[in-house]
PDB file of N, CA and C in Angstrom:
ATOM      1  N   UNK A   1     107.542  88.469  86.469  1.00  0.00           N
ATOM      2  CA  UNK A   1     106.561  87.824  87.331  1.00  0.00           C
ATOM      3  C   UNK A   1     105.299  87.578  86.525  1.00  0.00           C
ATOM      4  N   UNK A   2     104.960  86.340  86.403  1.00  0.00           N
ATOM      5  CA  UNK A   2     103.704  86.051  85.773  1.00  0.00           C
ATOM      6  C   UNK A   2     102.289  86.317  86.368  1.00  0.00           C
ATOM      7  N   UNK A   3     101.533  87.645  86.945  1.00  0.00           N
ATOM      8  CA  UNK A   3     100.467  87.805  87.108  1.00  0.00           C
ATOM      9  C   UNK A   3      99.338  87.185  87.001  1.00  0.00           C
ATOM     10  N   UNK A   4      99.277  86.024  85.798  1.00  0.00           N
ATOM     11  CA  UNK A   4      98.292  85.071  85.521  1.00  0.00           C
ATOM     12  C   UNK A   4      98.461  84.252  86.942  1.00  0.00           C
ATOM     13  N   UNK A   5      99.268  84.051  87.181  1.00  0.00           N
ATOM     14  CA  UNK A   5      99.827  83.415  88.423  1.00  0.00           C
ATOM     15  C   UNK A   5      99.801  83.623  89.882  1.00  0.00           C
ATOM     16  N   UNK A   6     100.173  84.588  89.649  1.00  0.00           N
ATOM     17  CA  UNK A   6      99.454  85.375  91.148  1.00  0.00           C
ATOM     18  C   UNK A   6      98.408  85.863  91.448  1.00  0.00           C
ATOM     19  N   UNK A   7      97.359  86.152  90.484  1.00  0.00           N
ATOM     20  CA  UNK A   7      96.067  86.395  90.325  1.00  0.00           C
ATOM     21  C   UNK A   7      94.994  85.670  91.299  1.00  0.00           C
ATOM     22  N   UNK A   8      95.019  84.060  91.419  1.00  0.00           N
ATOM     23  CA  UNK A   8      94.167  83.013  92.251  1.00  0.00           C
ATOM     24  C   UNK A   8      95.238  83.483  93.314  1.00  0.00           C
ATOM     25  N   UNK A   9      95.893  84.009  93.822  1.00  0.00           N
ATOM     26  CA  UNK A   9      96.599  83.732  94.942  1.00  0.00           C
ATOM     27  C   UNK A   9      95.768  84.317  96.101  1.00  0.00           C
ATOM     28  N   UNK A  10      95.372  83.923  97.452  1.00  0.00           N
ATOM     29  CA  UNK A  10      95.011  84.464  98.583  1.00  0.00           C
ATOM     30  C   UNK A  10      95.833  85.769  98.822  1.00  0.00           C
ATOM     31  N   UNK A  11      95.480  87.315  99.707  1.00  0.00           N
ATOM     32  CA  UNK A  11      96.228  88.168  99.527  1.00  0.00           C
ATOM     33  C   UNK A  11      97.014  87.977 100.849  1.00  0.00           C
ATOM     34  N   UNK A  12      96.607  87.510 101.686  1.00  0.00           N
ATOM     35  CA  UNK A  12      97.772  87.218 102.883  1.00  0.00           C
ATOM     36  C   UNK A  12      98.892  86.081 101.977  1.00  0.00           C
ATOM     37  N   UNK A  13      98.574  85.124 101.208  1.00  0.00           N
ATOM     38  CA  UNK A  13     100.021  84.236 100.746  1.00  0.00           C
ATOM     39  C   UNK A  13     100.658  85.447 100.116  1.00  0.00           C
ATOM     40  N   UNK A  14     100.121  86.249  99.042  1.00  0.00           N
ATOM     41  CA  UNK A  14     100.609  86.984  98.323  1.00  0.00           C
ATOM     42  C   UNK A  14     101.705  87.764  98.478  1.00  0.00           C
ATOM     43  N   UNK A  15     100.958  88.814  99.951  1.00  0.00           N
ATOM     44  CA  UNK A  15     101.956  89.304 100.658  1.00  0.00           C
ATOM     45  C   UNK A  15     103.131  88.499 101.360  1.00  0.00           C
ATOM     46  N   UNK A  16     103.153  87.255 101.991  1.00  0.00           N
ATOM     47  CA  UNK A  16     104.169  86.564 102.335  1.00  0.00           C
ATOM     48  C   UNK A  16     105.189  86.771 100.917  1.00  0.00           C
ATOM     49  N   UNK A  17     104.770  86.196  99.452  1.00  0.00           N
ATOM     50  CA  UNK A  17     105.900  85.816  98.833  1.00  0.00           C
ATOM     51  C   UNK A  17     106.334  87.429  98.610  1.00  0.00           C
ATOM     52  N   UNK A  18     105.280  88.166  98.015  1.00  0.00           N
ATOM     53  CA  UNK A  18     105.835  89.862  98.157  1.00  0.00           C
ATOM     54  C   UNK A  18     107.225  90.077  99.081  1.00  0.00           C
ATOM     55  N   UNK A  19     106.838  89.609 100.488  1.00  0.00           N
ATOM     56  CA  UNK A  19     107.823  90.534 101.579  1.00  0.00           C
ATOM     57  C   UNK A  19     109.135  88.984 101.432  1.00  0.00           C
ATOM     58  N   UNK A  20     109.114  88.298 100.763  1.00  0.00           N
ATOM     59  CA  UNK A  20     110.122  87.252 100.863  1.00  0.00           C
ATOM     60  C   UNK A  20     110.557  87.739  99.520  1.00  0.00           C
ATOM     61  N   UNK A  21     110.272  87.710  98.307  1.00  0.00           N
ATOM     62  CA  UNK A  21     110.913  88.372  97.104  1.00  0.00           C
ATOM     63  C   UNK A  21     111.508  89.723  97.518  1.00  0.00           C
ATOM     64  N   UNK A  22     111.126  90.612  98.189  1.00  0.00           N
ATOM     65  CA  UNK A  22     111.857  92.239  98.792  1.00  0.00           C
ATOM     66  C   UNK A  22     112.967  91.672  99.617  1.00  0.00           C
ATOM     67  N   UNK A  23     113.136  90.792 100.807  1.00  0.00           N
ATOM     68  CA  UNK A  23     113.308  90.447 101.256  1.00  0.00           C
ATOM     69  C   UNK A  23     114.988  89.624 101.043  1.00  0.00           C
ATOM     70  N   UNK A  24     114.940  89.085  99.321  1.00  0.00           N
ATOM     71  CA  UNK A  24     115.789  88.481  99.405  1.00  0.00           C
ATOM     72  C   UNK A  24     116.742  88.836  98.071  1.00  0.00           C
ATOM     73  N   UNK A  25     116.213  90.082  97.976  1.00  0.00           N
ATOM     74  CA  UNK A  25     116.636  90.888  96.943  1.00  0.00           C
ATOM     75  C   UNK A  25     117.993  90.522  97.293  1.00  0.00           C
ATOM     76  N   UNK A  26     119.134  90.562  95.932  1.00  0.00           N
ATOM     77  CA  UNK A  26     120.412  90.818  96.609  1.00  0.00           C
ATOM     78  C   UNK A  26     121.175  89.514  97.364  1.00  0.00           C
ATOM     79  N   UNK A  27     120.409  88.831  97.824  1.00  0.00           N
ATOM     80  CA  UNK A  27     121.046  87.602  98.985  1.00  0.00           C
ATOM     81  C   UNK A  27     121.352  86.395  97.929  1.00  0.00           C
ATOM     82  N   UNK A  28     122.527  85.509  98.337  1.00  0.00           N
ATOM     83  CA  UNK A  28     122.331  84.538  97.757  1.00  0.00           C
ATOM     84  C   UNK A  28     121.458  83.188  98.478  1.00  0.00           C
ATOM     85  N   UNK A  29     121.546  82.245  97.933  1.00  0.00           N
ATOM     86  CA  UNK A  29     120.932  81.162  97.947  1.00  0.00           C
ATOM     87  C   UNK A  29     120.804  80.670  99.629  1.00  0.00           C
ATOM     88  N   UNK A  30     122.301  80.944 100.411  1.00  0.00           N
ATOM     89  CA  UNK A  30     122.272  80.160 101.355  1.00  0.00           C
ATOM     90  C   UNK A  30     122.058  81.728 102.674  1.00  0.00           C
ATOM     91  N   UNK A  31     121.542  82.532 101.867  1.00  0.00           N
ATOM     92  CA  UNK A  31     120.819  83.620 103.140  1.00  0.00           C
ATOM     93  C   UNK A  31     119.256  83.208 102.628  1.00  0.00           C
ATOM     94  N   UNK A  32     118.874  82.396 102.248  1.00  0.00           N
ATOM     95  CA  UNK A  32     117.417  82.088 102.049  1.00  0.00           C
ATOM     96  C   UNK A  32     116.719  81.222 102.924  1.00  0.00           C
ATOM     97  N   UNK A  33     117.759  80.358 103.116  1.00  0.00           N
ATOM     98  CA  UNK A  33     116.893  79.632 103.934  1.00  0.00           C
ATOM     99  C   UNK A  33     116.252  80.187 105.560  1.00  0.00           C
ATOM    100  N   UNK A  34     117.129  80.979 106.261  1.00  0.00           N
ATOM    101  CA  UNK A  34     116.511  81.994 107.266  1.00  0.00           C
ATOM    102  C   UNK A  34     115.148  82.806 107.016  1.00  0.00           C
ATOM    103  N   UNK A  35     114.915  83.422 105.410  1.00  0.00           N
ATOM    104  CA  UNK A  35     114.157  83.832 105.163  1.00  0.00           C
ATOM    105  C   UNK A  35     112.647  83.351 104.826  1.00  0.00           C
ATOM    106  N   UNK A  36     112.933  82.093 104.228  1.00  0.00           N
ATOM    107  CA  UNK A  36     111.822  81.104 104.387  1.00  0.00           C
ATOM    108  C   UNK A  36     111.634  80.843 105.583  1.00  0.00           C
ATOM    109  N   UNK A  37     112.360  80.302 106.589  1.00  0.00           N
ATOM    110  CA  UNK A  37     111.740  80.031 107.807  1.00  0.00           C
ATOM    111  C   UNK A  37     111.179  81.378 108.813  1.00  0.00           C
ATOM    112  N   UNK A  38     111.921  82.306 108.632  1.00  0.00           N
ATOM    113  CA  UNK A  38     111.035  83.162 108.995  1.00  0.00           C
ATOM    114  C   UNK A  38     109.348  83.625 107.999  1.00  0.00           C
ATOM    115  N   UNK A  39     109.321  83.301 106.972  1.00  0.00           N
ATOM    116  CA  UNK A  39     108.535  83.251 106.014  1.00  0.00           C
ATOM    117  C   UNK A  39     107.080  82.270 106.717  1.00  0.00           C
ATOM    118  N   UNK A  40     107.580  81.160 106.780  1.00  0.00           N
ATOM    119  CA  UNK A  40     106.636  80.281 107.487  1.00  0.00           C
ATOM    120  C   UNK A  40     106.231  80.287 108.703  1.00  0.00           C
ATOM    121  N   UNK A  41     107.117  80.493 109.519  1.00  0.00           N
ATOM    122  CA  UNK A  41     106.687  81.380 110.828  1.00  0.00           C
ATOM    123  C   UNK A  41     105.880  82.088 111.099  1.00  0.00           C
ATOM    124  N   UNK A  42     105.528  83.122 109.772  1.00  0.00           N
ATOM    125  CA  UNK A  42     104.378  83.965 109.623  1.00  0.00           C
ATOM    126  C   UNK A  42     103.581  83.757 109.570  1.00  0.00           C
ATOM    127  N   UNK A  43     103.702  82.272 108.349  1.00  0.00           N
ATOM    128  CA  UNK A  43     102.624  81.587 107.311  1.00  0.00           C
ATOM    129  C   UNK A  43     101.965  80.967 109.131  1.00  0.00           C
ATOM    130  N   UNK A  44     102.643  80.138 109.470  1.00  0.00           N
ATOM    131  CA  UNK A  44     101.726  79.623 110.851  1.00  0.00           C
ATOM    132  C   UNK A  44     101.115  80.253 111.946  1.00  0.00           C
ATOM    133  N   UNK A  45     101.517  81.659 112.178  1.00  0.00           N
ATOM    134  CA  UNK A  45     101.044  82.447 112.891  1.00  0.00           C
ATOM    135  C   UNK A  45      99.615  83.072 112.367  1.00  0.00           C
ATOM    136  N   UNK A  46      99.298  82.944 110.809  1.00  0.00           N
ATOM    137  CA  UNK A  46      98.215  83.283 110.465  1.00  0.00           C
ATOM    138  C   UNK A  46      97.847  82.325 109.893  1.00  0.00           C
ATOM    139  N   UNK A  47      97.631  81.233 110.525  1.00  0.00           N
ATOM    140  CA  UNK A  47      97.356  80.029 109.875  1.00  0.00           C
ATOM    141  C   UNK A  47      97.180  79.250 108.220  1.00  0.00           C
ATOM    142  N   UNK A  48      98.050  79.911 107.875  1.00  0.00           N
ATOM    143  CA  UNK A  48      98.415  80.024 106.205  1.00  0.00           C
ATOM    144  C   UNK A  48      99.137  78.736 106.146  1.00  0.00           C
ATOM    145  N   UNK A  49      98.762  78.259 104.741  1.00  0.00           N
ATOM    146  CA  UNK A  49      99.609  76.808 104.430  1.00  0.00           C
ATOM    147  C   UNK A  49      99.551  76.910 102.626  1.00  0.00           C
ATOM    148  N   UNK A  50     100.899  76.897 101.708  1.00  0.00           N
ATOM    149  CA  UNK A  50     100.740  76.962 101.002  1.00  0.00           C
ATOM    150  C   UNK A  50     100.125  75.906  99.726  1.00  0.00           C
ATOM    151  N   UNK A  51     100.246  75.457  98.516  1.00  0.00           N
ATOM    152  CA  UNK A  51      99.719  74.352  98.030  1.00  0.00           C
ATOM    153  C   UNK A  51     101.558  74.050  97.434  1.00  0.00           C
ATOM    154  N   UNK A  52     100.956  73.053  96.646  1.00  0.00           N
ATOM    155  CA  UNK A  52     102.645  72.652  96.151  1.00  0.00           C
ATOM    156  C   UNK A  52     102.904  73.535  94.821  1.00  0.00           C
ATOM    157  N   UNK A  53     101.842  73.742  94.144  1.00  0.00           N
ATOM    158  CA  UNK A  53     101.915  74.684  93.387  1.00  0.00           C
ATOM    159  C   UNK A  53     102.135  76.243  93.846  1.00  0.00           C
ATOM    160  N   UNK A  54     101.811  76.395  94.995  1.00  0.00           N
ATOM    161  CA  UNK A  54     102.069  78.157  95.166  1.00  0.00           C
ATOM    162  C   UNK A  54     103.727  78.236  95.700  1.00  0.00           C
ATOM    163  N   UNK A  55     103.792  76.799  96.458  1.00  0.00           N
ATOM    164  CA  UNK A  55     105.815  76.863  96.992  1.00  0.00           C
ATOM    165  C   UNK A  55     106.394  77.183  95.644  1.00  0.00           C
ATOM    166  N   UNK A  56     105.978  76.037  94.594  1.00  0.00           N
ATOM    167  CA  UNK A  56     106.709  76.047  93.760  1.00  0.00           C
ATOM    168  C   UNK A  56     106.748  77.331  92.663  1.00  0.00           C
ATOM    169  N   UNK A  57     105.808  78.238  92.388  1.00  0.00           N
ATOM    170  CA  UNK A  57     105.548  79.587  91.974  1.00  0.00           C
ATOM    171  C   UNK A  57     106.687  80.590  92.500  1.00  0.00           C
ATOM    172  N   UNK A  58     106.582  80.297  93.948  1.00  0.00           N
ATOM    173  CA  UNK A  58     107.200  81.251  95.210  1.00  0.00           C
ATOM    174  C   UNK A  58     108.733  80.913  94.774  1.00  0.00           C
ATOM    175  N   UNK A  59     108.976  79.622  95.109  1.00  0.00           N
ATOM    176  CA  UNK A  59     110.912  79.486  94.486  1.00  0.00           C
ATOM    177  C   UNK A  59     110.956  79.870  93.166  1.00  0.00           C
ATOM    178  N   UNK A  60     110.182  79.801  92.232  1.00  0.00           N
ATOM    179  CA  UNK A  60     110.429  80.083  90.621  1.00  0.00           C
ATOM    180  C   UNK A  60     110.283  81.903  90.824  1.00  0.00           C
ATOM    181  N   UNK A  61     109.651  82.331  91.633  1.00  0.00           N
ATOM    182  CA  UNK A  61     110.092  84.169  91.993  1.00  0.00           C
ATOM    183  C   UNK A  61     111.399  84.570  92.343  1.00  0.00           C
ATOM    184  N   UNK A  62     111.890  83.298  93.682  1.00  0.00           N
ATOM    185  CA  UNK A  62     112.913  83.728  93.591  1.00  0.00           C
ATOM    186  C   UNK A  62     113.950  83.624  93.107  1.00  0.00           C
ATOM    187  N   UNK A  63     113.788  82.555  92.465  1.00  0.00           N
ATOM    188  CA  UNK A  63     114.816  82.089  91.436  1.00  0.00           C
ATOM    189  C   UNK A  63     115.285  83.304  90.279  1.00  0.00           C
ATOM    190  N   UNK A  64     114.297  84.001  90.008  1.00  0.00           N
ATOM    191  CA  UNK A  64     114.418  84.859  88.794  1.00  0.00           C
ATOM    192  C   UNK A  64     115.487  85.869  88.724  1.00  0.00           C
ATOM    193  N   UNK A  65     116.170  86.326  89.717  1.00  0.00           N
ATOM    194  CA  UNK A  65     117.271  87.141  89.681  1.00  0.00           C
ATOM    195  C   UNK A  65     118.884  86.313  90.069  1.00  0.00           C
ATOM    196  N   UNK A  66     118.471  85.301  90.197  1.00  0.00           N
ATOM    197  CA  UNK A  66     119.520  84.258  90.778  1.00  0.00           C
ATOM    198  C   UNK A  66     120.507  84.036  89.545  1.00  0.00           C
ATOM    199  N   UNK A  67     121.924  83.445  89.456  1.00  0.00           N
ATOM    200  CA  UNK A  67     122.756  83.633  88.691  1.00  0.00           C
ATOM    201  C   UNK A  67     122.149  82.084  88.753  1.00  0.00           C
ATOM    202  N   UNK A  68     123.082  80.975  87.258  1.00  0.00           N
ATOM    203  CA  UNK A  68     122.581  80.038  87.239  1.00  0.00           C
ATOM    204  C   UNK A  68     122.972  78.733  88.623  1.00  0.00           C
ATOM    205  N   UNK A  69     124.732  79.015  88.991  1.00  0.00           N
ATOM    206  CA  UNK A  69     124.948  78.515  90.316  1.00  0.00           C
ATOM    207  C   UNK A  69     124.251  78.742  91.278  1.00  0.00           C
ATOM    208  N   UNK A  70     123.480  79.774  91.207  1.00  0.00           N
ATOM    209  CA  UNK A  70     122.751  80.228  92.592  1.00  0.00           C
ATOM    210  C   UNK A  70     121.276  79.131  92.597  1.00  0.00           C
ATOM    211  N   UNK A  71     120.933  79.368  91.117  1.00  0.00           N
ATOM    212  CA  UNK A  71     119.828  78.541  90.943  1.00  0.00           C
ATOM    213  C   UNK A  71     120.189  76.930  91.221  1.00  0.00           C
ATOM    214  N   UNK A  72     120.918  76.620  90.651  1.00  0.00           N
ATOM    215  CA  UNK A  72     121.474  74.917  91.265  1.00  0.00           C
ATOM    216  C   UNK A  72     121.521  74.624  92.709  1.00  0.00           C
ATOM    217  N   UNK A  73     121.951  75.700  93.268  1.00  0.00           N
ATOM    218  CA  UNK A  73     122.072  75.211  94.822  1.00  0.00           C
ATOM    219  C   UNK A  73     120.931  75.389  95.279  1.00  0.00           C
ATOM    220  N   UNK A  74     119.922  76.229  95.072  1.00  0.00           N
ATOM    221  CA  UNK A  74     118.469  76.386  95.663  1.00  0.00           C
ATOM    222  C   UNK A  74     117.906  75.512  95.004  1.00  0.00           C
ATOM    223  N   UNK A  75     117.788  74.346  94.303  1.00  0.00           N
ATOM    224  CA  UNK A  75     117.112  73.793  93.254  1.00  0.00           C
ATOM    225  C   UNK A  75     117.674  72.252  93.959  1.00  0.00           C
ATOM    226  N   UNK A  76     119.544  71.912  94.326  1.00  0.00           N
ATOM    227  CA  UNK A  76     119.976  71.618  95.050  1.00  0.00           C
ATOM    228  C   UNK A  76     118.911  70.781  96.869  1.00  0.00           C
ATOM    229  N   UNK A  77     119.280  72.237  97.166  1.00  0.00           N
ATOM    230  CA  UNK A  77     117.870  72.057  98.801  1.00  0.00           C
ATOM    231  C   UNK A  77     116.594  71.836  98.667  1.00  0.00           C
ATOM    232  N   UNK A  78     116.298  72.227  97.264  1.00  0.00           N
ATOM    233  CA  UNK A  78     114.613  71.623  97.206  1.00  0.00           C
ATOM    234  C   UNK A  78     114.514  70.769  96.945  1.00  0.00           C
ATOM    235  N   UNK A  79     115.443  69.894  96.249  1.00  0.00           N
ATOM    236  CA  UNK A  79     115.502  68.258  95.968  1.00  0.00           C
ATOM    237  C   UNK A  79     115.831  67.505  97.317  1.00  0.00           C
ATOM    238  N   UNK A  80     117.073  68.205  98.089  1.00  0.00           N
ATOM    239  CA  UNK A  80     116.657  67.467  99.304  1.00  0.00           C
ATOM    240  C   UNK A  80     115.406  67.881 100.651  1.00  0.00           C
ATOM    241  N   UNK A  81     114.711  69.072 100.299  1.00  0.00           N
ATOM    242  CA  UNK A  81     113.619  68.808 101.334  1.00  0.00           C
ATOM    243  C   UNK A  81     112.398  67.934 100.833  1.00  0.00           C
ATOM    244  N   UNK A  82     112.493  67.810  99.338  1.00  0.00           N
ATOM    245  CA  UNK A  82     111.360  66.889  99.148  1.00  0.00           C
ATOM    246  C   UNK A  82     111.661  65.261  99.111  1.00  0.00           C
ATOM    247  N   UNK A  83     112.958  64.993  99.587  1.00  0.00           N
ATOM    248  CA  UNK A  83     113.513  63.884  99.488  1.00  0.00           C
ATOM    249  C   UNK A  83     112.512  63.093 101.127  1.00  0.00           C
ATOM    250  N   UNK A  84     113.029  64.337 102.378  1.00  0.00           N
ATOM    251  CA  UNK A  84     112.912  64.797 103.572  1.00  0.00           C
ATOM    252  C   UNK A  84     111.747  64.243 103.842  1.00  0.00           C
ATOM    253  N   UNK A  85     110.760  64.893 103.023  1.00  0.00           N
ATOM    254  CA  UNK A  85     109.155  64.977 103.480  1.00  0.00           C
ATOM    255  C   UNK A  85     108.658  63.693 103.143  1.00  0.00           C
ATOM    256  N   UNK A  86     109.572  62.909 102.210  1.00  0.00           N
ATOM    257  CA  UNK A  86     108.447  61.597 101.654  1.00  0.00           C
ATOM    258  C   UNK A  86     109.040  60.509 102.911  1.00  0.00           C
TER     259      UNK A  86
END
């Protein structure tokens, strides 16, 4: 985990990616997406919104224990939610 990185981070985002990295220890790719949405759920309940740089920090966390298939398919869904949003 790059600390330089998490350093500017707000400590409520922080803790979100914290309890989503614990969170998804162990799981593959397609038990994630429950976890993000419960993730954001949070994020809106405390009126939290991330930047595109902190999402993209947050998937490169969880990416880090991911096998490389695991990483393709999460890498996979992020190509199509940003397909989504434009």
């Amino acid at each position: 985990m790059n600390r330089d990185q998490l350093r500017n981070i707000a400590p409520a985002k922080l803790r979100i990616i914290l309890d989503l990295m614990e969170n998804s220890k162990g799981k593959g790719p397609e038990s994630l997406m429950p976890l993000l949405i419960q993730a954001n759920q949070k994020m809106q309940q405390q009126g939290i919104q991330f930047t595109p740089e902190e999402s993209r920090l947050m998937l490169d966390l969880l990416k880090q224990d991911m096998t490389p298939a695991e990483v393709k398919k999460v890498e996979m869904m992020q190509s199509l939610l940003a397909n989504w949003q434009q």
